[in-house]
PDB file of N, CA and C in Angstrom:
ATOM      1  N   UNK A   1     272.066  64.292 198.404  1.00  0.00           N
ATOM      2  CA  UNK A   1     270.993  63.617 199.106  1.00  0.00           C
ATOM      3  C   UNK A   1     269.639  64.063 198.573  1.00  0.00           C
ATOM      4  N   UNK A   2     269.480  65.685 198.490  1.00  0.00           N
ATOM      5  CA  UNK A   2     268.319  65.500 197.663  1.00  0.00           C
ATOM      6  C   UNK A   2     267.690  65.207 196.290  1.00  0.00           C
ATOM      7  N   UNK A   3     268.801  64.742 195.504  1.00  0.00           N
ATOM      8  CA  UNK A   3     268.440  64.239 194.007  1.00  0.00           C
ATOM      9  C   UNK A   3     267.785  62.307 194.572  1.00  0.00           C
ATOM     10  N   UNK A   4     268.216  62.129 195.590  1.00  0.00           N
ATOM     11  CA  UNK A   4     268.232  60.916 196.197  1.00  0.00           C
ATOM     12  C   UNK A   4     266.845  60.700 196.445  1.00  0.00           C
ATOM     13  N   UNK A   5     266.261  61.512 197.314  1.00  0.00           N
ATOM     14  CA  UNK A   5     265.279  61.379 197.586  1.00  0.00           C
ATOM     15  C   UNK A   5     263.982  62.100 196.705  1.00  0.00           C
ATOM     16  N   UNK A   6     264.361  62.908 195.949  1.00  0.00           N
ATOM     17  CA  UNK A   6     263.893  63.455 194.570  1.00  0.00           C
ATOM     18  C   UNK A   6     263.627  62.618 193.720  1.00  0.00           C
ATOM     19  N   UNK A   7     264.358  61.527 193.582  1.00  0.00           N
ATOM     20  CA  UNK A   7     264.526  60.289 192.772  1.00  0.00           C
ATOM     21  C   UNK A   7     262.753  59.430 193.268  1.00  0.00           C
ATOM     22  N   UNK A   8     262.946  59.227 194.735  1.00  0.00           N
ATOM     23  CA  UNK A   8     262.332  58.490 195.413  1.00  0.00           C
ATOM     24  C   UNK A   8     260.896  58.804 195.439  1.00  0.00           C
ATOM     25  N   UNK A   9     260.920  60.163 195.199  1.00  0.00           N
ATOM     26  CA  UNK A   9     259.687  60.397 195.024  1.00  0.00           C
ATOM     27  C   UNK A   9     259.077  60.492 193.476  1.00  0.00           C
ATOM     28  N   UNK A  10     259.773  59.751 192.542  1.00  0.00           N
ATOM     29  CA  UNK A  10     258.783  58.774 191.225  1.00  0.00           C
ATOM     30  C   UNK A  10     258.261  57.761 191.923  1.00  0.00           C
ATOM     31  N   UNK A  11     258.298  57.278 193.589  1.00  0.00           N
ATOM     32  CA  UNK A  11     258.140  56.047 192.999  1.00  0.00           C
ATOM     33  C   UNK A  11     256.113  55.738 193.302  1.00  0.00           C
ATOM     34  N   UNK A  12     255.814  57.200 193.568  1.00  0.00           N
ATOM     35  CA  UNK A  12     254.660  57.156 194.014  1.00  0.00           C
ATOM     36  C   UNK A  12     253.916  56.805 192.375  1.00  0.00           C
ATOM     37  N   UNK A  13     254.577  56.925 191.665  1.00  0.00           N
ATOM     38  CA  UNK A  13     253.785  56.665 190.302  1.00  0.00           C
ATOM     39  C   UNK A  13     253.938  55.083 189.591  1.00  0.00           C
ATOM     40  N   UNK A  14     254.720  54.650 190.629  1.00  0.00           N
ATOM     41  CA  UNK A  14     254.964  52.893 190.676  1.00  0.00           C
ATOM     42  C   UNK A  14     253.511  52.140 191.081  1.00  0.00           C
ATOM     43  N   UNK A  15     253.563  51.125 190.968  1.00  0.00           N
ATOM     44  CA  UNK A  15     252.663  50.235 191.587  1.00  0.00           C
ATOM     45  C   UNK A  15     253.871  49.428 192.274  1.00  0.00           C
ATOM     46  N   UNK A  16     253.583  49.944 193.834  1.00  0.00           N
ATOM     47  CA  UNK A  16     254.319  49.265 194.410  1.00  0.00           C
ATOM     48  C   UNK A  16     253.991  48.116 195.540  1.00  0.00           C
ATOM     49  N   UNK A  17     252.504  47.521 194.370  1.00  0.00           N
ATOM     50  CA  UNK A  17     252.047  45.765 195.076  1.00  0.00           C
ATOM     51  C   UNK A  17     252.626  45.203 194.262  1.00  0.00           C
ATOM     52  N   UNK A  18     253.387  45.000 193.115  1.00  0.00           N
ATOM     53  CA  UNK A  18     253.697  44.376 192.270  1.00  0.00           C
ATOM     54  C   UNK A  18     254.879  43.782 192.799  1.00  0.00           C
ATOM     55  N   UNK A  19     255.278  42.591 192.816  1.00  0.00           N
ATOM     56  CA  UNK A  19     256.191  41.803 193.231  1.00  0.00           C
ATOM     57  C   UNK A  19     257.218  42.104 192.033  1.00  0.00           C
ATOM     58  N   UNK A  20     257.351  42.370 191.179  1.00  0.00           N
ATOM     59  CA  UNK A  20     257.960  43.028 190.266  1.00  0.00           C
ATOM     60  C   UNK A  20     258.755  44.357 190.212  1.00  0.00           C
ATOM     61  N   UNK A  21     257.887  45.017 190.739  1.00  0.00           N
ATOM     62  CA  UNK A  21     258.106  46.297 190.924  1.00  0.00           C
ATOM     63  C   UNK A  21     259.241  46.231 192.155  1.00  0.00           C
ATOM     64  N   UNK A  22     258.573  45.255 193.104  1.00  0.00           N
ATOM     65  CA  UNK A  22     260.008  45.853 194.779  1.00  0.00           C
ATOM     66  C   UNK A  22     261.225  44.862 194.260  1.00  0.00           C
ATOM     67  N   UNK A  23     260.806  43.876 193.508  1.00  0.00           N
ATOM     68  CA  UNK A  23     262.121  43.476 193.476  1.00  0.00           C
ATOM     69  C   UNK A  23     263.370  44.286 192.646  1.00  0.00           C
ATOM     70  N   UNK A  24     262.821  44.546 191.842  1.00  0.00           N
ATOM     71  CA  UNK A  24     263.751  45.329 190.144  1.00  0.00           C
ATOM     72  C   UNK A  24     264.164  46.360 191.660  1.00  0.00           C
ATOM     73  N   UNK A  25     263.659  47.039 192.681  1.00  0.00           N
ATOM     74  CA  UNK A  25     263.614  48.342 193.113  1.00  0.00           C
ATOM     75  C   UNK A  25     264.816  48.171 194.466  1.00  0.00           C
ATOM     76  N   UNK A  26     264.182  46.838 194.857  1.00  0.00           N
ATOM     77  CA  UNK A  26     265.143  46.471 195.888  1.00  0.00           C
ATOM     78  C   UNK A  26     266.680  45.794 195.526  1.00  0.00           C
ATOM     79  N   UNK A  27     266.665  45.188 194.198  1.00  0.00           N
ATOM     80  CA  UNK A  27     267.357  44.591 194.387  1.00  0.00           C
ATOM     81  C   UNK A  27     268.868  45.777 193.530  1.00  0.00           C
ATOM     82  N   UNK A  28     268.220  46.373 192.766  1.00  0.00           N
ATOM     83  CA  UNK A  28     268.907  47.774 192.094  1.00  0.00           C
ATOM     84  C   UNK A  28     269.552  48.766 193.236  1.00  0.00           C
ATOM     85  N   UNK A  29     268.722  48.853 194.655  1.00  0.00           N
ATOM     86  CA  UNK A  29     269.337  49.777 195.670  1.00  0.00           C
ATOM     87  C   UNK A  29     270.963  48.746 195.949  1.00  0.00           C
ATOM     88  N   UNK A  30     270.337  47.335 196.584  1.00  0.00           N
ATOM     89  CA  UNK A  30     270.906  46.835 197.065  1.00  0.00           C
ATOM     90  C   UNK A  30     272.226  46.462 196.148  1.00  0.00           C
ATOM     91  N   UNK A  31     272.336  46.341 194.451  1.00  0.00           N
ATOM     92  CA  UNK A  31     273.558  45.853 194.083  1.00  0.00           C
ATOM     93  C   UNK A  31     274.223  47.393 193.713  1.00  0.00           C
ATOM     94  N   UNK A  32     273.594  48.409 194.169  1.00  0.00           N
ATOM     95  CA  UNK A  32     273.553  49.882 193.590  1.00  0.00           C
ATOM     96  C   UNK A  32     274.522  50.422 194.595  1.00  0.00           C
ATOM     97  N   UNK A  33     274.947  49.234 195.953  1.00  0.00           N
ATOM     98  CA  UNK A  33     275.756  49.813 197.095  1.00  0.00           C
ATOM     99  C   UNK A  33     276.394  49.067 196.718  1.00  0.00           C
ATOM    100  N   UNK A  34     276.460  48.114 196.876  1.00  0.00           N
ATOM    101  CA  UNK A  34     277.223  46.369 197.037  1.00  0.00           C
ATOM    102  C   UNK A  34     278.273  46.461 195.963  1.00  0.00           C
ATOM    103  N   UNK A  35     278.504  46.954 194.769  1.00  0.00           N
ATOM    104  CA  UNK A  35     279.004  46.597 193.174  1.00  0.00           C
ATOM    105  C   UNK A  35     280.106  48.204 193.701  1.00  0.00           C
ATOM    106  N   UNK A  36     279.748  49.148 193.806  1.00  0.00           N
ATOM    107  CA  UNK A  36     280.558  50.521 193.901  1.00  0.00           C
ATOM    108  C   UNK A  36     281.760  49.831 194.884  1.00  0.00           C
ATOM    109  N   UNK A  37     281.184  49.851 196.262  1.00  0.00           N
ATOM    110  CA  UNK A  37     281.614  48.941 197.438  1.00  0.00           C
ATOM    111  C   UNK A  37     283.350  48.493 196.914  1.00  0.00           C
ATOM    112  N   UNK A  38     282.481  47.200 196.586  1.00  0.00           N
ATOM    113  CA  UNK A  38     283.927  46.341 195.811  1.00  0.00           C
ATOM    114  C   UNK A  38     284.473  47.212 195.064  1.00  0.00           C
ATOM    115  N   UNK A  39     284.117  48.048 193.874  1.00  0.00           N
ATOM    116  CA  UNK A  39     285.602  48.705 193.038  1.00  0.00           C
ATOM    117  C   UNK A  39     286.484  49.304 194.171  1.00  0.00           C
ATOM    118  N   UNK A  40     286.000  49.845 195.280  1.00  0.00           N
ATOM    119  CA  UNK A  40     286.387  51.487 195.824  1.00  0.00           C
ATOM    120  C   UNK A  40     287.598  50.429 196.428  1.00  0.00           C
ATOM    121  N   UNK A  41     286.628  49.741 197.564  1.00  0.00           N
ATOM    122  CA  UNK A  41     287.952  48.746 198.336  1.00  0.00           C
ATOM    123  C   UNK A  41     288.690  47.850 197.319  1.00  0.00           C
ATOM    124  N   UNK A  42     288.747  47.304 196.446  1.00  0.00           N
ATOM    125  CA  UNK A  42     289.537  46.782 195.483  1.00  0.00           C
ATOM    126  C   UNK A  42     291.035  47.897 195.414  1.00  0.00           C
ATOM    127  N   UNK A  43     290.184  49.140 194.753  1.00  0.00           N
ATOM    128  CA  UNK A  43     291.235  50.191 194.268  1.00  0.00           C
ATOM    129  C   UNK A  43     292.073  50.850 195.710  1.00  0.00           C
ATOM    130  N   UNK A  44     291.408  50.851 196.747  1.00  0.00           N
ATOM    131  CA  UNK A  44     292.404  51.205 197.962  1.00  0.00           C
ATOM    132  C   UNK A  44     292.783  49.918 198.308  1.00  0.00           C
ATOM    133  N   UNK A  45     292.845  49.071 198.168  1.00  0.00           N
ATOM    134  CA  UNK A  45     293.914  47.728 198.619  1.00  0.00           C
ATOM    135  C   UNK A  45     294.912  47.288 197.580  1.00  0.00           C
ATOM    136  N   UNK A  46     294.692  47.215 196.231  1.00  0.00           N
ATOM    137  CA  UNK A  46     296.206  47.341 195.587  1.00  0.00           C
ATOM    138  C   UNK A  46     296.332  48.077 194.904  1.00  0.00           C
ATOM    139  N   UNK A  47     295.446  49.876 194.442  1.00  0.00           N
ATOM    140  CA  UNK A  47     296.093  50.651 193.818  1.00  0.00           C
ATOM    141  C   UNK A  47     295.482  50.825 193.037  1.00  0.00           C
ATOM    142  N   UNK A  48     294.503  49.487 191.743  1.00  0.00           N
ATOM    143  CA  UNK A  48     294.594  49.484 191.006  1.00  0.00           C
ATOM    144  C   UNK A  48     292.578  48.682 191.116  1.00  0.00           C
ATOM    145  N   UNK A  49     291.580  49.658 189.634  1.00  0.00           N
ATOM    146  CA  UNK A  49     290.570  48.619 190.146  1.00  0.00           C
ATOM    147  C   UNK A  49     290.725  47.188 189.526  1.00  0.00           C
ATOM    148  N   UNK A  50     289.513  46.302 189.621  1.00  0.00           N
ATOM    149  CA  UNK A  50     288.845  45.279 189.621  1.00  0.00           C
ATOM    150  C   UNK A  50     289.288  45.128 188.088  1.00  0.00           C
ATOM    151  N   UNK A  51     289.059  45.616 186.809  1.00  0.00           N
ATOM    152  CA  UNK A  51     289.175  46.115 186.010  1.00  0.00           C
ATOM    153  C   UNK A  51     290.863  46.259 185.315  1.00  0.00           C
ATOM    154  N   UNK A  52     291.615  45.294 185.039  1.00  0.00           N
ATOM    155  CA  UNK A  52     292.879  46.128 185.018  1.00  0.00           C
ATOM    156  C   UNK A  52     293.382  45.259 183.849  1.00  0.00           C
ATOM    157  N   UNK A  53     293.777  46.055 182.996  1.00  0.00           N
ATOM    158  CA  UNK A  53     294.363  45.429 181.764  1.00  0.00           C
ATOM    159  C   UNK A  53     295.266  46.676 181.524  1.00  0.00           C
ATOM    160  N   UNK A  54     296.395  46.192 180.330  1.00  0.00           N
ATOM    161  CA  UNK A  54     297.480  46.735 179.579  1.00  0.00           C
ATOM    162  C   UNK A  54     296.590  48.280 178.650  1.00  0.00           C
ATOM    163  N   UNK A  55     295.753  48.175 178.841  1.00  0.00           N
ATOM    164  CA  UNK A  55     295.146  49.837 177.803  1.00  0.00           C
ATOM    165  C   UNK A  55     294.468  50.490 179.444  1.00  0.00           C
ATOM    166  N   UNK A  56     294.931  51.915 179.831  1.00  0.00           N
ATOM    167  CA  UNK A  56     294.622  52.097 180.860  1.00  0.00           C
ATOM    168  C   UNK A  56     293.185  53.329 180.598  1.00  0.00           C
ATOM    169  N   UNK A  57     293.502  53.436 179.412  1.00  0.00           N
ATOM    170  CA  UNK A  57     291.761  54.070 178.815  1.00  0.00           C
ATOM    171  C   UNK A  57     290.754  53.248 179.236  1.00  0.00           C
ATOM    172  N   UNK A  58     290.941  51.752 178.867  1.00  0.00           N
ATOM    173  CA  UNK A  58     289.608  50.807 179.239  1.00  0.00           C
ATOM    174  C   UNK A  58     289.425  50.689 180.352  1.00  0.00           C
ATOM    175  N   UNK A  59     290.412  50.318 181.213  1.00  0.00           N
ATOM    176  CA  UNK A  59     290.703  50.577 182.688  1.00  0.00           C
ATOM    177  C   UNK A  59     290.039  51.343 183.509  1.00  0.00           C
ATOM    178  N   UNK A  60     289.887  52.876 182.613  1.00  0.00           N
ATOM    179  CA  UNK A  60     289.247  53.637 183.265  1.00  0.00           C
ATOM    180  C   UNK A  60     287.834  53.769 183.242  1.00  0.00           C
ATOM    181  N   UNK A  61     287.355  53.421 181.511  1.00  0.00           N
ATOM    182  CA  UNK A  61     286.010  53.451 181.218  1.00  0.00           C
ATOM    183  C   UNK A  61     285.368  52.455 182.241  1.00  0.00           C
ATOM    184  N   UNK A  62     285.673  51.249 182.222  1.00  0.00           N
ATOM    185  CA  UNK A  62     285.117  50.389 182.841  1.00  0.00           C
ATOM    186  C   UNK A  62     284.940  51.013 184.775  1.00  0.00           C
ATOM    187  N   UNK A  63     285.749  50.989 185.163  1.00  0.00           N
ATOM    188  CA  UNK A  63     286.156  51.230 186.479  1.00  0.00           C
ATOM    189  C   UNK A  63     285.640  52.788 187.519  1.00  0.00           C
ATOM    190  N   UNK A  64     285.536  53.243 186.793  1.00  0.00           N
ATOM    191  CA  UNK A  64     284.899  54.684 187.039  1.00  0.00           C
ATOM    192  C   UNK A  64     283.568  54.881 187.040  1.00  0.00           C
ATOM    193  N   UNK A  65     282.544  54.341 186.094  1.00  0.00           N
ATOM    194  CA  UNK A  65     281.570  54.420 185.986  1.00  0.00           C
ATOM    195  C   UNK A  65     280.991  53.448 187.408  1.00  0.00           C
ATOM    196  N   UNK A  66     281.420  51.782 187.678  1.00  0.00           N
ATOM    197  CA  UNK A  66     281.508  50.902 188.278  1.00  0.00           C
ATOM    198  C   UNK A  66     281.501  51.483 189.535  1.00  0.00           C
ATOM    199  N   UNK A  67     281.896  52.281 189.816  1.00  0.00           N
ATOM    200  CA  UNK A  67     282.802  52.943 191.444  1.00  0.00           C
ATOM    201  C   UNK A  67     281.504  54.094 192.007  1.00  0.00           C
ATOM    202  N   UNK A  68     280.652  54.425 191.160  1.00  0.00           N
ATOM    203  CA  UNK A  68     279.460  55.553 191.175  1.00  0.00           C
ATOM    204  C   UNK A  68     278.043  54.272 191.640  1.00  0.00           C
ATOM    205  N   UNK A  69     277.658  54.538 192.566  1.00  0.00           N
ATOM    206  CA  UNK A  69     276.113  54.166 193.070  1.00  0.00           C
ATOM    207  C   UNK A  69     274.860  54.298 192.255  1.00  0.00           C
ATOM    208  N   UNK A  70     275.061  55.795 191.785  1.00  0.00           N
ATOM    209  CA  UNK A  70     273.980  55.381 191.065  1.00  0.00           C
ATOM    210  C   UNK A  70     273.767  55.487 189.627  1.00  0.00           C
ATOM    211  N   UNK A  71     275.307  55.635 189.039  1.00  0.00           N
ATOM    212  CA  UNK A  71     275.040  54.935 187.423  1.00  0.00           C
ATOM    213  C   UNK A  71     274.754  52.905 187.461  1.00  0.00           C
ATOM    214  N   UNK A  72     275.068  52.197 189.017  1.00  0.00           N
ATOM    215  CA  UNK A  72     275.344  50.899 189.195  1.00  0.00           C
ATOM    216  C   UNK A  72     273.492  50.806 189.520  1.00  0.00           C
ATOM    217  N   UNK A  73     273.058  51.510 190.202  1.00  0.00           N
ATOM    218  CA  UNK A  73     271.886  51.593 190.505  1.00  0.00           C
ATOM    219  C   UNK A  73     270.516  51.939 189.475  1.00  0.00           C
ATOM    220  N   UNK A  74     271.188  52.611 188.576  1.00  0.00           N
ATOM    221  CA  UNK A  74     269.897  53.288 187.799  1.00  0.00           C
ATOM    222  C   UNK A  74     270.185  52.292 186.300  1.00  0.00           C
ATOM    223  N   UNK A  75     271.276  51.478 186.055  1.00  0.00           N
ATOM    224  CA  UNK A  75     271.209  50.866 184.783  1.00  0.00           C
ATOM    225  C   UNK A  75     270.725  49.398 185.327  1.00  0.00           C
ATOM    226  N   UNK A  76     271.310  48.684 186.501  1.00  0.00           N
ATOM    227  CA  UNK A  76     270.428  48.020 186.941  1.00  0.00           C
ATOM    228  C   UNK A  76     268.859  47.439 186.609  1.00  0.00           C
ATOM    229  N   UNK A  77     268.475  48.729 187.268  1.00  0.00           N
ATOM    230  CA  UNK A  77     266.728  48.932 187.226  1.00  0.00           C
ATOM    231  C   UNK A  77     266.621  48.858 185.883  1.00  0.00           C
ATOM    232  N   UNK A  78     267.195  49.640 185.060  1.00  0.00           N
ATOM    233  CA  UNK A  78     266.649  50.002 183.803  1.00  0.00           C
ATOM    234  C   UNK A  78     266.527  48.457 183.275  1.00  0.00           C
ATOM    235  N   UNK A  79     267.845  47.877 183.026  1.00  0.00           N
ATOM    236  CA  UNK A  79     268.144  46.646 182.614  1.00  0.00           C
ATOM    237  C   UNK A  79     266.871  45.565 182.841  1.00  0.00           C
ATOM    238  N   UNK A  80     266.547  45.808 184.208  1.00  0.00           N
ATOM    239  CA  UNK A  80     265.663  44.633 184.664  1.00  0.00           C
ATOM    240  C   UNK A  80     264.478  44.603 184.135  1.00  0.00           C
ATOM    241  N   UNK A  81     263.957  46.257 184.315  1.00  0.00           N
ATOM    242  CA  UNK A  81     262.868  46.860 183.845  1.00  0.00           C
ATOM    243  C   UNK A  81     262.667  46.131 182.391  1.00  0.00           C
ATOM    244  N   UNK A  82     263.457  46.717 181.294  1.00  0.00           N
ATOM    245  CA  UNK A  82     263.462  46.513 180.178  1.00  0.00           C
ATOM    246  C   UNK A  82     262.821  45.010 179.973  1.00  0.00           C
ATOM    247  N   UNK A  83     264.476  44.225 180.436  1.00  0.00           N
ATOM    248  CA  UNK A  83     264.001  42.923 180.195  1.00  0.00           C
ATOM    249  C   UNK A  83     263.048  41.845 180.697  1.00  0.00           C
ATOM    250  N   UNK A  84     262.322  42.657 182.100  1.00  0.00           N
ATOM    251  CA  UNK A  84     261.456  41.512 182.474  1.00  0.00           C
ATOM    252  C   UNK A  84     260.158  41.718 182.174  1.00  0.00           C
TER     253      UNK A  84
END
């Protein structure tokens, strides 16, 4: 929790009138729960994640990272950041 809110406090170095800024910010929290969410319950309802093919290396690369909040949360932002 406190890397969490450690985090939160960059954001005083944001401009946070920028309609830009809350969205990339809001919408990164919000798919940063939402995206983990689905792998976790996926993988406790049949075993197996979202993710499932015959090589169980890829399986994992993909699926593991996916299942974490805030690698889903912080590439997000980055992504948006970058590209918008």
């Amino acid at each position: 929790m406190e890397t969490g809110s450690a985090g939160l406090g960059f954001l005083q170095f944001c401009n946070l009138n920028s309609f830009r800024v809350k969205f990339i910010l809001g919408f990164s929290i919000f798919m940063g729960l939402s995206i983990p969410q689905y792998f976790n319950e996926h993988t406790a309802l049949k075993g197996y994640g979202p993710v499932h093919t015959k090589a169980r290396w890829w399986n994992d690369m993909v699926n593991v990272p996916f299942s974490s909040e805030a690698f889903v949360g912080g590439l997000l932002a980055m992504l948006l950041d970058v590209s918008m």
